[in-house]
C-alpha atoms as a PDB file:
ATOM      1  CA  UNK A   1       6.412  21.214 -22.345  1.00  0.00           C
ATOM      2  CA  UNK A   2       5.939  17.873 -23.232  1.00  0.00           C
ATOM      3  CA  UNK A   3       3.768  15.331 -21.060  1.00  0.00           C
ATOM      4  CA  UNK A   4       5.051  12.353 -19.695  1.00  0.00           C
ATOM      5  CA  UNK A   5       3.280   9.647 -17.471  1.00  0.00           C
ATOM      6  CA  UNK A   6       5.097   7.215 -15.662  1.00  0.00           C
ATOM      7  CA  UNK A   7       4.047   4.139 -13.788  1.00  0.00           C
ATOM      8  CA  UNK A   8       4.393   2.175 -10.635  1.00  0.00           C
ATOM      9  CA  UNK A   9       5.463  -1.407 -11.613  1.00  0.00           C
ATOM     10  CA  UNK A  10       5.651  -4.793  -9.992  1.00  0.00           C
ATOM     11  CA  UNK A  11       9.958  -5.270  -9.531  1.00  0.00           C
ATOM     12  CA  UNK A  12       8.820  -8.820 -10.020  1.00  0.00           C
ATOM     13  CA  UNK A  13       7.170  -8.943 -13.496  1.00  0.00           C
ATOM     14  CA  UNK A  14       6.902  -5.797 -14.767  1.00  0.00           C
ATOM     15  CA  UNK A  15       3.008  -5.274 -14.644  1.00  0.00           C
ATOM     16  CA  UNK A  16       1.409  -2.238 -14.031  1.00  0.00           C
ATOM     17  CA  UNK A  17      -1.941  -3.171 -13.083  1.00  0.00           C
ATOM     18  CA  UNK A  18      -3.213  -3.678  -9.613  1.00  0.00           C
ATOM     19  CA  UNK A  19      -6.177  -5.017  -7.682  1.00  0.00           C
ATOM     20  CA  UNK A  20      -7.172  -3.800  -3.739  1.00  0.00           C
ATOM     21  CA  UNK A  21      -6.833  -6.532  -0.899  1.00  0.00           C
ATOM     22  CA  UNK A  22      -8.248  -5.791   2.497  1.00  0.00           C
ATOM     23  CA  UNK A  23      -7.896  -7.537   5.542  1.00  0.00           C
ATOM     24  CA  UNK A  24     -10.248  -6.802   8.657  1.00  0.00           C
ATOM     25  CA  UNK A  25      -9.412  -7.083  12.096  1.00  0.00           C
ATOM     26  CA  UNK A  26     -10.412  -6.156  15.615  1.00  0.00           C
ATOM     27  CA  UNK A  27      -7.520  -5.319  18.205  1.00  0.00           C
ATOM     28  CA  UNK A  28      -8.813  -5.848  21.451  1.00  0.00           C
ATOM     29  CA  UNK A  29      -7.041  -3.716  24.615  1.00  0.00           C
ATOM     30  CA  UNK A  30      -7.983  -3.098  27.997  1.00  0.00           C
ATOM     31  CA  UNK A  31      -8.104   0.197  29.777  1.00  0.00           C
ATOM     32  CA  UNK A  32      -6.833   1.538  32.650  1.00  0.00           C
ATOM     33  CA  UNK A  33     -10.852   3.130  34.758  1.00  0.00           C
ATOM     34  CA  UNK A  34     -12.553  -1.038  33.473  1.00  0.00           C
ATOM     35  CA  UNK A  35     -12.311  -4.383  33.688  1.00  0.00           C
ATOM     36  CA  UNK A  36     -13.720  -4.874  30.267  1.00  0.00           C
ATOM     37  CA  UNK A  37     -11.952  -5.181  26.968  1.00  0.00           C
ATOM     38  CA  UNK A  38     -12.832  -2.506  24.446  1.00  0.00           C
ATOM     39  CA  UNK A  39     -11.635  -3.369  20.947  1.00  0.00           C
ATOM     40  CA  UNK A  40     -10.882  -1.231  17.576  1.00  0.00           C
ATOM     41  CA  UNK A  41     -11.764  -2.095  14.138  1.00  0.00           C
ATOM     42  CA  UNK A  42      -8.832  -2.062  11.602  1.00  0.00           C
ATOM     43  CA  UNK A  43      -9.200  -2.579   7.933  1.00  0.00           C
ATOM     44  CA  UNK A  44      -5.369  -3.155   6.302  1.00  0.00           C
ATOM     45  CA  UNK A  45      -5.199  -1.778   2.998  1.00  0.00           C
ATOM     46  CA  UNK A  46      -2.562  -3.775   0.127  1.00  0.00           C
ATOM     47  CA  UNK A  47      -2.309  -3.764  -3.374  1.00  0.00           C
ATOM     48  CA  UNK A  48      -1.918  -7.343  -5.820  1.00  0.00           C
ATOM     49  CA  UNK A  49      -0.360  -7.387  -8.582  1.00  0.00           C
ATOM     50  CA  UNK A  50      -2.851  -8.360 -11.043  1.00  0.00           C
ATOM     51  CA  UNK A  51       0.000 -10.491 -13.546  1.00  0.00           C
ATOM     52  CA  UNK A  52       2.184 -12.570 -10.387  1.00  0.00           C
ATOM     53  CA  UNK A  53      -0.125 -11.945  -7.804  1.00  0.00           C
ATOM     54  CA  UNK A  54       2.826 -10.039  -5.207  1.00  0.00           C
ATOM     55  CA  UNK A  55       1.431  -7.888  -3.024  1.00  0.00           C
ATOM     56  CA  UNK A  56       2.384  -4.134  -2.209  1.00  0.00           C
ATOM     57  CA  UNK A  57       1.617  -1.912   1.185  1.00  0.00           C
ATOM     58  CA  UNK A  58       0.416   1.636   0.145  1.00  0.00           C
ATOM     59  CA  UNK A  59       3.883   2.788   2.004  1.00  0.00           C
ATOM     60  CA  UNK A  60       5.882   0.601  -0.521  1.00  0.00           C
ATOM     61  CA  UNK A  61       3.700   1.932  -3.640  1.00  0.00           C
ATOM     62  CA  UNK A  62       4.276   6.160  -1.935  1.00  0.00           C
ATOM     63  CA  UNK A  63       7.632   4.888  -1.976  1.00  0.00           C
ATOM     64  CA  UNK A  64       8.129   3.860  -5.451  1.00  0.00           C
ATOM     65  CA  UNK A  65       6.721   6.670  -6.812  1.00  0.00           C
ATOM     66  CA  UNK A  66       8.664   8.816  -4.408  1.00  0.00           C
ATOM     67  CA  UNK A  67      11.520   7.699  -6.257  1.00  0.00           C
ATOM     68  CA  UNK A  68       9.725   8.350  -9.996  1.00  0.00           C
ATOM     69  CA  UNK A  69       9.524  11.855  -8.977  1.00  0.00           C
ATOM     70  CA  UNK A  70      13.115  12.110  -7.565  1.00  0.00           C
ATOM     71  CA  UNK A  71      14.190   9.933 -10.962  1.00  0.00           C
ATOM     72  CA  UNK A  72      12.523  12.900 -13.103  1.00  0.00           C
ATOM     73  CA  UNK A  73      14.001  15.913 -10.852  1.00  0.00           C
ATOM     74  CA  UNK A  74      17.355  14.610 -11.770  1.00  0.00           C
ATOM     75  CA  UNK A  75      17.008  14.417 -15.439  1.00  0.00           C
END
């Protein structure tokens, strides 16, 4: 059987090349036994298009190549 590899692209310019962006965060919440505020560390995770610069969640990337495999399955 014959190989093929396809790609995510950008639906904006085409490019298939991406570069990680992070943001950091702390969400701070109290509880129910303290007076306090304990807080959580969150690190968001996106993905830049390295040609237009539009930027991607890792849902919306699972997503698009969701529908590459569901494209090939019908062929």
């Amino acid at each position: 059987m014959e190989e093929v590899q396809d790609y995510f692209v950008c639906d904006s310019c085409g490019n298939k090349e991406f570069m990680p962006v992070y943001s950091f965060s702390l969400r701070f919440h109290g509880v129910n036994f303290s007076d306090r505020l304990i807080y959580d560390e969150l690190i968001d995770e996106a993905y830049q298009c390295t040609k237009c610069r539009k930027t991607f969640s890792k849902k919306q990337i699972e997503n698009g190549l969701n529908e590459l495999i569901r494209g090939r399955k019908t062929n």
